[in-house]
C-alpha atoms as a PDB file:
ATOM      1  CA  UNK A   1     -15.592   4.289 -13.443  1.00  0.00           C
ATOM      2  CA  UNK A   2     -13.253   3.002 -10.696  1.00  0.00           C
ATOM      3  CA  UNK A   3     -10.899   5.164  -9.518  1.00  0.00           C
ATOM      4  CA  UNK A   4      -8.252   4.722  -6.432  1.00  0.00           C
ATOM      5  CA  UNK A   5      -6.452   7.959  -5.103  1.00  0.00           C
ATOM      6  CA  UNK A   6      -3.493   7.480  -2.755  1.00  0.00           C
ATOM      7  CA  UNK A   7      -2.442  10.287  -0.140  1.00  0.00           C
ATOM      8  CA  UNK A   8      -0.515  11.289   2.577  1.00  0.00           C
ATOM      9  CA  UNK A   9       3.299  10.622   0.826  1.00  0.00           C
ATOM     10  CA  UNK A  10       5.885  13.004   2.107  1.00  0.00           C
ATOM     11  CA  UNK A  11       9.533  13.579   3.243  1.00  0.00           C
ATOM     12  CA  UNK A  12      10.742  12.554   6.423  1.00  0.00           C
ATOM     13  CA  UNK A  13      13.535  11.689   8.550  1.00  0.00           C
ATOM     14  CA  UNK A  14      15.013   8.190   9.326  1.00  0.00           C
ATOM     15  CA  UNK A  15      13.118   6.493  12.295  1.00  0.00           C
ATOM     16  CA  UNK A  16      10.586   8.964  11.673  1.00  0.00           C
ATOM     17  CA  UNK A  17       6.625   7.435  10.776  1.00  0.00           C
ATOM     18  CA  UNK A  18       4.009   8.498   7.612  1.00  0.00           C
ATOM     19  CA  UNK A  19       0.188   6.405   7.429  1.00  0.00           C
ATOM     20  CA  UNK A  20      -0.880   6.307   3.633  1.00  0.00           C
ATOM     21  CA  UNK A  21      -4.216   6.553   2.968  1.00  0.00           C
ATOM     22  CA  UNK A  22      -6.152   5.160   0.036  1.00  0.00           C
ATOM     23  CA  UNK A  23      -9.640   5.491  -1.366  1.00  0.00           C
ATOM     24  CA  UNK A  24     -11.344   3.873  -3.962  1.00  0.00           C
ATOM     25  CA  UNK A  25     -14.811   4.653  -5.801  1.00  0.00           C
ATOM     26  CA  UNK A  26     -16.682   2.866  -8.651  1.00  0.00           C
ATOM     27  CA  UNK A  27     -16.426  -0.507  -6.940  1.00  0.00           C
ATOM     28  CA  UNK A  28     -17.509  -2.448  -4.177  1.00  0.00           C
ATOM     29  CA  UNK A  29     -14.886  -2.249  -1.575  1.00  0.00           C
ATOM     30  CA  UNK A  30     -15.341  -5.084   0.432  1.00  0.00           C
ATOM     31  CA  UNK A  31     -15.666  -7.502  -2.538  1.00  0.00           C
ATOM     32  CA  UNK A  32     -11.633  -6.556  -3.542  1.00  0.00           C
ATOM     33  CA  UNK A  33      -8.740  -7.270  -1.826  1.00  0.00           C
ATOM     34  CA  UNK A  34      -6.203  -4.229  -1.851  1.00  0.00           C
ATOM     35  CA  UNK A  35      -2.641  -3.593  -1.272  1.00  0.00           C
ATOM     36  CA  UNK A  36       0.369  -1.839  -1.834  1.00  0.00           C
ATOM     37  CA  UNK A  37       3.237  -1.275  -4.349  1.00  0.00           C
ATOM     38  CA  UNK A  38       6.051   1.054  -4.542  1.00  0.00           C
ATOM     39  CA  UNK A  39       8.642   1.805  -7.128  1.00  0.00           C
ATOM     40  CA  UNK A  40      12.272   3.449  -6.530  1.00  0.00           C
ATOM     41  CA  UNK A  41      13.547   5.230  -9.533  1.00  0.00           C
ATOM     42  CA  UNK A  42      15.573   2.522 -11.762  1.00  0.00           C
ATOM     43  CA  UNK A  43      13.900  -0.351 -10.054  1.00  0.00           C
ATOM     44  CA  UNK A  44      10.761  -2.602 -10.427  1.00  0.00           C
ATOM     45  CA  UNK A  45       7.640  -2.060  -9.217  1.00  0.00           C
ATOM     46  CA  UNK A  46       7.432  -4.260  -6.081  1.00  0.00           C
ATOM     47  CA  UNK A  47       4.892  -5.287  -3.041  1.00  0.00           C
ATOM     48  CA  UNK A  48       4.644  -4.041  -0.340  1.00  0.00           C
ATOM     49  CA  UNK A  49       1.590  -5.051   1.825  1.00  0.00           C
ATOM     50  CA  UNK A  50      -1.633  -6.488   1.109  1.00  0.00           C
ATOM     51  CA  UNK A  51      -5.058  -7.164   2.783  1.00  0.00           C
ATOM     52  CA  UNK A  52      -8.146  -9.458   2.313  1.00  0.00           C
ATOM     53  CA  UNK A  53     -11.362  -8.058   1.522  1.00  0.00           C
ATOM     54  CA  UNK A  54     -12.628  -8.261   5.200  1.00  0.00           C
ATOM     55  CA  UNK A  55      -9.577  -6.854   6.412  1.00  0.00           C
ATOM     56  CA  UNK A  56      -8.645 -10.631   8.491  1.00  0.00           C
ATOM     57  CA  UNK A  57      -5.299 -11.687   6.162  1.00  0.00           C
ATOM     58  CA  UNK A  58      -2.551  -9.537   5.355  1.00  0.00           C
ATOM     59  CA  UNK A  59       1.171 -10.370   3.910  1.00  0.00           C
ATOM     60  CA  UNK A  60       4.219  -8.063   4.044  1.00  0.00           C
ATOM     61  CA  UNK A  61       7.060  -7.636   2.105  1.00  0.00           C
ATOM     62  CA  UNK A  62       9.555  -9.038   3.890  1.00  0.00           C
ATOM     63  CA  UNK A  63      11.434  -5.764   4.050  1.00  0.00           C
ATOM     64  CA  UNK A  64       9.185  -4.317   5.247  1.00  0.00           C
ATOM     65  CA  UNK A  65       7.740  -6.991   8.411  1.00  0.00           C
ATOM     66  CA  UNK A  66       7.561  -5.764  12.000  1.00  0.00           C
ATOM     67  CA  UNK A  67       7.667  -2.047  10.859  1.00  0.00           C
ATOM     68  CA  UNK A  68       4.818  -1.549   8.143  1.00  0.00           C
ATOM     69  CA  UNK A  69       0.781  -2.135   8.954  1.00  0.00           C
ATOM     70  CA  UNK A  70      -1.533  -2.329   6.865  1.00  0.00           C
ATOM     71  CA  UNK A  71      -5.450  -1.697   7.718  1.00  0.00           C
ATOM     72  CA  UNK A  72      -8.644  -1.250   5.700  1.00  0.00           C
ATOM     73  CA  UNK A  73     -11.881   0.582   7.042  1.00  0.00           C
ATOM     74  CA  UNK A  74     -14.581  -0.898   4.825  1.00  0.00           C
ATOM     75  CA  UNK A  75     -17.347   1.575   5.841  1.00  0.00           C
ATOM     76  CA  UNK A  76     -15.120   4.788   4.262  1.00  0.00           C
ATOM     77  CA  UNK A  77     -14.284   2.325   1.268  1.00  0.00           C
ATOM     78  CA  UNK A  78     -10.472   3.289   2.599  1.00  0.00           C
ATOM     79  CA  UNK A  79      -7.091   1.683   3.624  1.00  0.00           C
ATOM     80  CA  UNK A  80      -4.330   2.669   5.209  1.00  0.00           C
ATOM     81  CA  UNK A  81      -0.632   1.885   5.761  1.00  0.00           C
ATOM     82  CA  UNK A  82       0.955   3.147   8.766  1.00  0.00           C
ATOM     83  CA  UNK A  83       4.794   2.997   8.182  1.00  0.00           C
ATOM     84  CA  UNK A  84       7.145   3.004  11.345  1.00  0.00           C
ATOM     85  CA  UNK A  85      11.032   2.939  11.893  1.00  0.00           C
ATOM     86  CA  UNK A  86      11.346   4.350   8.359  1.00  0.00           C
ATOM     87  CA  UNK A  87      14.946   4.280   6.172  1.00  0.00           C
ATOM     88  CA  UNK A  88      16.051   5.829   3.768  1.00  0.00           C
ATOM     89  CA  UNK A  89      15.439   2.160   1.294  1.00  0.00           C
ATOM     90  CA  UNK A  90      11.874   3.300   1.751  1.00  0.00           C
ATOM     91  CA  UNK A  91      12.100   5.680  -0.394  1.00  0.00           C
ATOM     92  CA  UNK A  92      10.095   5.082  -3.235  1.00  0.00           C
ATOM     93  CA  UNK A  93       6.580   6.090  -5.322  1.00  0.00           C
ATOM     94  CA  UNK A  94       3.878   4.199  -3.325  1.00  0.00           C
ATOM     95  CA  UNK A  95       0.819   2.803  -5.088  1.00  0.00           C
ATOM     96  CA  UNK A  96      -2.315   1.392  -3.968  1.00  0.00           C
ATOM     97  CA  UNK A  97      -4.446  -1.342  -5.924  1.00  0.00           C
ATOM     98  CA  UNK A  98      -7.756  -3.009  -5.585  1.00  0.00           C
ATOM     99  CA  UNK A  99      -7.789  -6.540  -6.918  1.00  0.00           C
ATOM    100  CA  UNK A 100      -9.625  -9.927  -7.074  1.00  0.00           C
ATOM    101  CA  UNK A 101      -7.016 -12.303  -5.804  1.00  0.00           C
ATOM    102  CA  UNK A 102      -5.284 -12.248  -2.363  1.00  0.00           C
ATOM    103  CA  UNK A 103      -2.041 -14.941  -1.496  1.00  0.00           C
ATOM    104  CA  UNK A 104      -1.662 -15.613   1.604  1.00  0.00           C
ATOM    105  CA  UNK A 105       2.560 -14.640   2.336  1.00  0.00           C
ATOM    106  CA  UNK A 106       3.016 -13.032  -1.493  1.00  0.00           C
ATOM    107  CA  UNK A 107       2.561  -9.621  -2.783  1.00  0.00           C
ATOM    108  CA  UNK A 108       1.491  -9.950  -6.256  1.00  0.00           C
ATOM    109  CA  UNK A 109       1.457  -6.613  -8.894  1.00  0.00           C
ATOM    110  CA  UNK A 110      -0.165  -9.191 -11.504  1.00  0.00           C
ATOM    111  CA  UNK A 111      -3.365 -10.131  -9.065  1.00  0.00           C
ATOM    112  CA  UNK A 112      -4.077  -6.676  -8.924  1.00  0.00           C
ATOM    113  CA  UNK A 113      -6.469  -4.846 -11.760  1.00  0.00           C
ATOM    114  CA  UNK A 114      -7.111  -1.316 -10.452  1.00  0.00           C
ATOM    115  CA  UNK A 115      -4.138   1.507  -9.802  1.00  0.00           C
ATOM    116  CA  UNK A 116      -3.920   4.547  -8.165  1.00  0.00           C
ATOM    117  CA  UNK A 117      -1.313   7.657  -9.528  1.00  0.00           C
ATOM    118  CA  UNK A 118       0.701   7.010  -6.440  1.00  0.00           C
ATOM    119  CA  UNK A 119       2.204   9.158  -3.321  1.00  0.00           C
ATOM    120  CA  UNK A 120       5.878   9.781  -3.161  1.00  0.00           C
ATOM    121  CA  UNK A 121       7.762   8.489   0.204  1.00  0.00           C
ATOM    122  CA  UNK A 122      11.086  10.602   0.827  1.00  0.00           C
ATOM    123  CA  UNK A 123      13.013   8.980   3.733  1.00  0.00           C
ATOM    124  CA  UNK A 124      16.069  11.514   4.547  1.00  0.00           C
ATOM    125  CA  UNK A 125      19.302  10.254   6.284  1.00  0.00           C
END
């Protein structure tokens, strides 16, 4: 059974930084490529970041560029996404997903197969 559990969500001020973490079981890491979602209240579930499975590609979000990172550590079957220069449009339920496809400049919900619960991200003004 494959299950992905996302942590380290939280409040925090504008400018201020969070790093997500996200493990996954029942799977073989390194064969999926993972990424991240979030979803404000009233809006669509949209990308965020994503990775290739040996951690050498990633795409942002274009919202997102020059202030998000996103990393994978293959031996703890775990990635991460360390999120600088924060605003309040941040704000949002974050989800992580493990899937088969990765696009090289597009963050895809639909390529993605396997879901966490999600973390919530409070940016305060």
């Amino acid at each position: 059974q494959v299950q992905v559990v996302e942590s380290g969500g939280g409040l925090v001020q504008a400018g201020g930084s969070l790093r997500l973490s996200c493990t996954a079981s029942g799977l073989t890491f390194d064969d999926y490529a993972m990424g991240w979602f979030r979803q404000a209240p009233g809006k669509e579930r949209e990308g965020v970041s994503c990775i290739s499975w040996g951690g050498d590609r990633t795409s942002y979000a274009d919202s997102v560029k020059g202030r998000f990172t996103i990393s994978r550590d293959n031996a703890k079957n775990t990635l991460y996404l360390q999120m600088n220069s924060l605003k309040p449009e941040d704000t949002a339920m974050y989800y992580c997903a493990a899937g088969r496809i990765f696009r090289p400049g597009a963050v895809e919900p639909g390529d993605f197969g396997y879901w966490g619960q999600g973390t919530q991200v409070t940016v305060s003004s």
